[in-house]
N, C-alpha and C. Protein backbone atom coordinates (compact mmCIF):
# COMPACT_ATOMS: atom_id res chain seq x y z
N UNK A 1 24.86 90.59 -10.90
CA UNK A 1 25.88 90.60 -9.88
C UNK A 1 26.87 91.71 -10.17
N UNK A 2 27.31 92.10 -9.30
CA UNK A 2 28.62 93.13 -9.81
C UNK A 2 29.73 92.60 -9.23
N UNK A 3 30.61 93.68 -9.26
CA UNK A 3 31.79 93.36 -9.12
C UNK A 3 32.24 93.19 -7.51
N UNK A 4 31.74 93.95 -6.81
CA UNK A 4 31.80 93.62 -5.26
C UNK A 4 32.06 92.18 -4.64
N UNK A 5 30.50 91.78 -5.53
CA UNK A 5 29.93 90.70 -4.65
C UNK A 5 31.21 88.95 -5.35
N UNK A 6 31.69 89.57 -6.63
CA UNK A 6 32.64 88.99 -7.19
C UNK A 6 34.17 88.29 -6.42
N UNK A 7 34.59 89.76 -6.39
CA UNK A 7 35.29 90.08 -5.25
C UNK A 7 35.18 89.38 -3.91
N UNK A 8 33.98 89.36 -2.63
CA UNK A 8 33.56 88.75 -1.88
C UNK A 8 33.91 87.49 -1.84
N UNK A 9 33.17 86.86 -2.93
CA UNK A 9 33.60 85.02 -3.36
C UNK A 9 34.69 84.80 -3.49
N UNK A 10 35.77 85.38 -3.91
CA UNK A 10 37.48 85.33 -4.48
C UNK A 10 37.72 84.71 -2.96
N UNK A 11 37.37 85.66 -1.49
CA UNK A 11 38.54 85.23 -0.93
C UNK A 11 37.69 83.70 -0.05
N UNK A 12 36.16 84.14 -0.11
CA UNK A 12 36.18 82.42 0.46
C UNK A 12 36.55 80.95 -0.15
N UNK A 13 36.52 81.13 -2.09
CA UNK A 13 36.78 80.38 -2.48
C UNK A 13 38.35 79.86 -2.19
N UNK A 14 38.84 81.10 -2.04
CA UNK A 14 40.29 81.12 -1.58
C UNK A 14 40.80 80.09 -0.44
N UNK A 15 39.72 80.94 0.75
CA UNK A 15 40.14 79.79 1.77
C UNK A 15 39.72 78.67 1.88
N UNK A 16 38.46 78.32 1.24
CA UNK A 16 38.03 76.66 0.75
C UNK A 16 38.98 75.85 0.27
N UNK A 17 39.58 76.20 -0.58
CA UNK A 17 40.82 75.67 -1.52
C UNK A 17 42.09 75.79 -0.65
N UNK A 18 42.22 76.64 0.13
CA UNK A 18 43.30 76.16 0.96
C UNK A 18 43.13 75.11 2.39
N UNK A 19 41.70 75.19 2.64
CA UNK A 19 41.57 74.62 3.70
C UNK A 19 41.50 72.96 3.48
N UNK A 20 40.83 72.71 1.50
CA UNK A 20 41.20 71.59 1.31
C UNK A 20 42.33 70.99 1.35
N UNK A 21 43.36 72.12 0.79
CA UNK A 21 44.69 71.28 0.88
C UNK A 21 44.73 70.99 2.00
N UNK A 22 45.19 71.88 3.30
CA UNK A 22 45.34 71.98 4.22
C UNK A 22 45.09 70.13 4.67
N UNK A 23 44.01 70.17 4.75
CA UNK A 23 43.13 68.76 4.91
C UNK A 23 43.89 67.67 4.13
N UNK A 24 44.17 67.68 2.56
CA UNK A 24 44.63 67.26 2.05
C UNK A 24 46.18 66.56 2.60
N UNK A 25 46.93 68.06 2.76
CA UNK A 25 48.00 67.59 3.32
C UNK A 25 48.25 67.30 4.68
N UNK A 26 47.69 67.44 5.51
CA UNK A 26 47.51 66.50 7.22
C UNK A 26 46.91 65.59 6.60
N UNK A 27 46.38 64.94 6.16
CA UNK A 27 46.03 63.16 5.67
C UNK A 27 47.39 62.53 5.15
N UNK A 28 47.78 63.06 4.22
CA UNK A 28 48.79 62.40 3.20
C UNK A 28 50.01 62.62 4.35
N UNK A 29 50.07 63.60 5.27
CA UNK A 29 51.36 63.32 5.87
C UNK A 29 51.09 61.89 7.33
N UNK A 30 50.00 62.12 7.43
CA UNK A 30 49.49 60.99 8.49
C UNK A 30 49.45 59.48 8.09
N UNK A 31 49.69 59.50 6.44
CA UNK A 31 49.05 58.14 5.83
C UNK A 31 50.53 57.93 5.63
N UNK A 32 51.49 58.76 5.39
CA UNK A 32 53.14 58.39 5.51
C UNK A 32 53.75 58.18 7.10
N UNK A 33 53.34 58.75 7.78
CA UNK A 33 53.57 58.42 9.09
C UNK A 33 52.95 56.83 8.82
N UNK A 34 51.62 56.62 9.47
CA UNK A 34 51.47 54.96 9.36
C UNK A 34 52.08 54.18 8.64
N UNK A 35 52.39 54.35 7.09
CA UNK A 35 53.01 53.79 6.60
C UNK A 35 54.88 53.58 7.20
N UNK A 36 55.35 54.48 7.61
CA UNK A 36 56.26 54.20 8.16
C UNK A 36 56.41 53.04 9.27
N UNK A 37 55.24 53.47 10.36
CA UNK A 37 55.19 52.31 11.30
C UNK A 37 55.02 51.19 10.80
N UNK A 38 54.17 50.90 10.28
CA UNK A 38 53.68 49.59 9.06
C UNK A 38 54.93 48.65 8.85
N UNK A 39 56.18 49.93 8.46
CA UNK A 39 57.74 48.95 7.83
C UNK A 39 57.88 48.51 9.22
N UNK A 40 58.40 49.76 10.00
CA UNK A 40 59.01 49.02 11.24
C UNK A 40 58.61 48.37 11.75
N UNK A 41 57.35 47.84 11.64
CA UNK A 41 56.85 46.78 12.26
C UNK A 41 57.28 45.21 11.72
N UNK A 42 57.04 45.47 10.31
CA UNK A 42 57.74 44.36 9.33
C UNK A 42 59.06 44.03 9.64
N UNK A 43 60.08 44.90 9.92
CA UNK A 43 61.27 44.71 10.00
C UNK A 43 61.57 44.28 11.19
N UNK A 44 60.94 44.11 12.44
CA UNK A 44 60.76 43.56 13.73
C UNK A 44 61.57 42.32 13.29
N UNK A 45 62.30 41.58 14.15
CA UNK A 45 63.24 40.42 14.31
C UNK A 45 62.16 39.08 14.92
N UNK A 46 61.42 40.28 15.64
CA UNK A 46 60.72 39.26 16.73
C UNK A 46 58.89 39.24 16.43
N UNK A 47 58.86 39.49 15.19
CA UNK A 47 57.84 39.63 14.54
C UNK A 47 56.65 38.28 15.24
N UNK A 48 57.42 37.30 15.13
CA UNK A 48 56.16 36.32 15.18
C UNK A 48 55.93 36.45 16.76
N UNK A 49 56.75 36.63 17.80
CA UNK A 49 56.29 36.87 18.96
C UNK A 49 55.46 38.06 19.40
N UNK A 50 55.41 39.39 18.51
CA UNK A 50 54.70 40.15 18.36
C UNK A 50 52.92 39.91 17.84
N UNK A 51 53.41 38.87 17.30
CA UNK A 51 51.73 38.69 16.44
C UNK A 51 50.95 37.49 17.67
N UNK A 52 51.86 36.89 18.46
CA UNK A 52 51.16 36.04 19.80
C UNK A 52 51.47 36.87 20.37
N UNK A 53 51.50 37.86 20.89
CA UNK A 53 51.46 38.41 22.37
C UNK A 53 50.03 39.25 21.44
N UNK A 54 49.70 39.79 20.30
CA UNK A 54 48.89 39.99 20.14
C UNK A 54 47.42 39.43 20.28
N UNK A 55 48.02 38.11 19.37
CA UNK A 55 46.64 37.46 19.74
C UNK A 55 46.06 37.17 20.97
N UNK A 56 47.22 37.18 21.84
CA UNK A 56 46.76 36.36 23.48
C UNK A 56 46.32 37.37 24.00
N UNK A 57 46.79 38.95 23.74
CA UNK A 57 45.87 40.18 24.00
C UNK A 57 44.51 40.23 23.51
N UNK A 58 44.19 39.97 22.44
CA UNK A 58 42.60 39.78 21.86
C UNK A 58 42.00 38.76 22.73
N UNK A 59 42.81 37.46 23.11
CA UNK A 59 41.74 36.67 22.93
C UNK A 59 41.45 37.14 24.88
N UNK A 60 42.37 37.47 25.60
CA UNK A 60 41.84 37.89 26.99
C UNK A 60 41.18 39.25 27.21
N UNK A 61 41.20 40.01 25.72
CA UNK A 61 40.24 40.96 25.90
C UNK A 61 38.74 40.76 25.60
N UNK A 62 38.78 39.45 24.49
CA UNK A 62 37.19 38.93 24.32
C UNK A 62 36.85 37.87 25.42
N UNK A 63 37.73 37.56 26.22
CA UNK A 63 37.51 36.98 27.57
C UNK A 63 36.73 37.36 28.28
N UNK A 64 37.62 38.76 28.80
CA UNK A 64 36.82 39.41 29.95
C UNK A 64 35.57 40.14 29.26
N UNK A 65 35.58 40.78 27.76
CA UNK A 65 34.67 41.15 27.36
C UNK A 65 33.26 40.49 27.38
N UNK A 66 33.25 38.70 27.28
CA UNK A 66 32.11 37.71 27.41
C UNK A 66 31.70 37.74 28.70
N UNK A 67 32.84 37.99 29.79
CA UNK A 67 32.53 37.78 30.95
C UNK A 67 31.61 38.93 31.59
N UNK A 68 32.15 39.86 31.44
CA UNK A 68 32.00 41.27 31.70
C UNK A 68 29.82 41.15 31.31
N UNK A 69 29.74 40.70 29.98
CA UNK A 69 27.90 40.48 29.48
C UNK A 69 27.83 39.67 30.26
N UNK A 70 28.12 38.80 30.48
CA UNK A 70 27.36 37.23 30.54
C UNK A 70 26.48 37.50 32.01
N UNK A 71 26.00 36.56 31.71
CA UNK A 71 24.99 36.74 33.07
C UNK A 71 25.40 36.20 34.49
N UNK A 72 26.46 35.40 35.27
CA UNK A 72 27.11 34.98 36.23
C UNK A 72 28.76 35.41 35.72
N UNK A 73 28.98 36.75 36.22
CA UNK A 73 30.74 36.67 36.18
C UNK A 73 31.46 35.62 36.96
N UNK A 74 32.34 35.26 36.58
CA UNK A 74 33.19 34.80 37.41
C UNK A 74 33.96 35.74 38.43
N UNK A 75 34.58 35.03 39.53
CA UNK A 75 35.05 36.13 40.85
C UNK A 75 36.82 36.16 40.35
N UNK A 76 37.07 37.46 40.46
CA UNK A 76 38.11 38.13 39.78
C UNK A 76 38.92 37.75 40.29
N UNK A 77 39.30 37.03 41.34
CA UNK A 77 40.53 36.35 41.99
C UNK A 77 40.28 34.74 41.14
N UNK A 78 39.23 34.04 41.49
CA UNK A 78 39.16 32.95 40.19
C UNK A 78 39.80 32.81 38.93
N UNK A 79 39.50 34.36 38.68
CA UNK A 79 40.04 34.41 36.75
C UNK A 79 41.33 34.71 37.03
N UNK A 80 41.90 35.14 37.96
CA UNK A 80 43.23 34.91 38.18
C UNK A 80 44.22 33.77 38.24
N UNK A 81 43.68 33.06 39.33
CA UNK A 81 44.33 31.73 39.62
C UNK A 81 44.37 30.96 38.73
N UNK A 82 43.31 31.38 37.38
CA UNK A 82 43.08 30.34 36.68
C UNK A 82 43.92 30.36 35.63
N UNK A 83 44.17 31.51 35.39
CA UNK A 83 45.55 32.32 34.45
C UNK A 83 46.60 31.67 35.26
N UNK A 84 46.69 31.53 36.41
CA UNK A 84 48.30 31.63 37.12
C UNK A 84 48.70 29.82 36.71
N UNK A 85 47.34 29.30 36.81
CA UNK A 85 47.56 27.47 36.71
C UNK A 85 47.86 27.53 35.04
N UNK A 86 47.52 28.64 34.49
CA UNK A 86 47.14 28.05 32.96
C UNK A 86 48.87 28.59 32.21
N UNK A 87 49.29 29.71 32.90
CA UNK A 87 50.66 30.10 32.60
C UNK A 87 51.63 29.28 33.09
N UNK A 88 51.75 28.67 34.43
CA UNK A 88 52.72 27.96 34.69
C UNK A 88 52.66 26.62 35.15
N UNK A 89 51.23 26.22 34.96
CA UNK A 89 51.25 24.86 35.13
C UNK A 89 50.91 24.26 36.74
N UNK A 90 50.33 23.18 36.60
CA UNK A 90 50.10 22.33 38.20
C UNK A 90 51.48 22.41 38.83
N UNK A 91 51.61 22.85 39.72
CA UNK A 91 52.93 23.18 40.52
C UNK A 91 52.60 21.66 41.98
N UNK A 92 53.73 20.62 41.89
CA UNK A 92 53.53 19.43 42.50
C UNK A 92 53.96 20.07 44.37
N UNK A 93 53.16 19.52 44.88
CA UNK A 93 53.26 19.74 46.41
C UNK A 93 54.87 19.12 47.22
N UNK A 94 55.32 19.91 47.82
CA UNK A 94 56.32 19.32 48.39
C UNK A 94 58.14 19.07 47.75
């Protein structure tokens, strides 16, 4: 090998090594970002109402998700009404 081809390698190794950091450091600043959200989330007041509005989000997304496969959907005004009875209850006539 000579010295040329020496030379040559210097600057890709160069930019390998910077492109790792590079990489390096957009991760580590992204993994402090999340981590930030992470607290503020902890520090929420209203934490436990956060974690049910969550779950009631999952569980009507694996709702419609079963529905969505299954082999007879139900009719989309149905799955409505049925939410509307199930949120506020038998509403008495009169």
């Amino acid at each position: 090998m000579s010295t040329t081809d020496d030379k040559a390698r210097a600057p890709r190794s160069e930019e390998f090594a910077y492109a790792i950091a590079g990489f390096i450091d957009l991760t580590a600043s992204r993994v402090i970002g999340v981590m930030g959200q992470v607290q503020d989330v902890f520090r929420r007041s209203d934490l436990g109402l956060l974690a049910s509005d969550g779950r009631a989000d999952l569980q009507s997304r694996g709702e419609l998700a079963f529905r969505r496969n299954s082999h007879q959907p139900e009719a989309h005004l149905e799955t409505l009404a049925r939410r509307v009875v199930k949120l506020c209850g038998p509403q008495a006539d009169g």
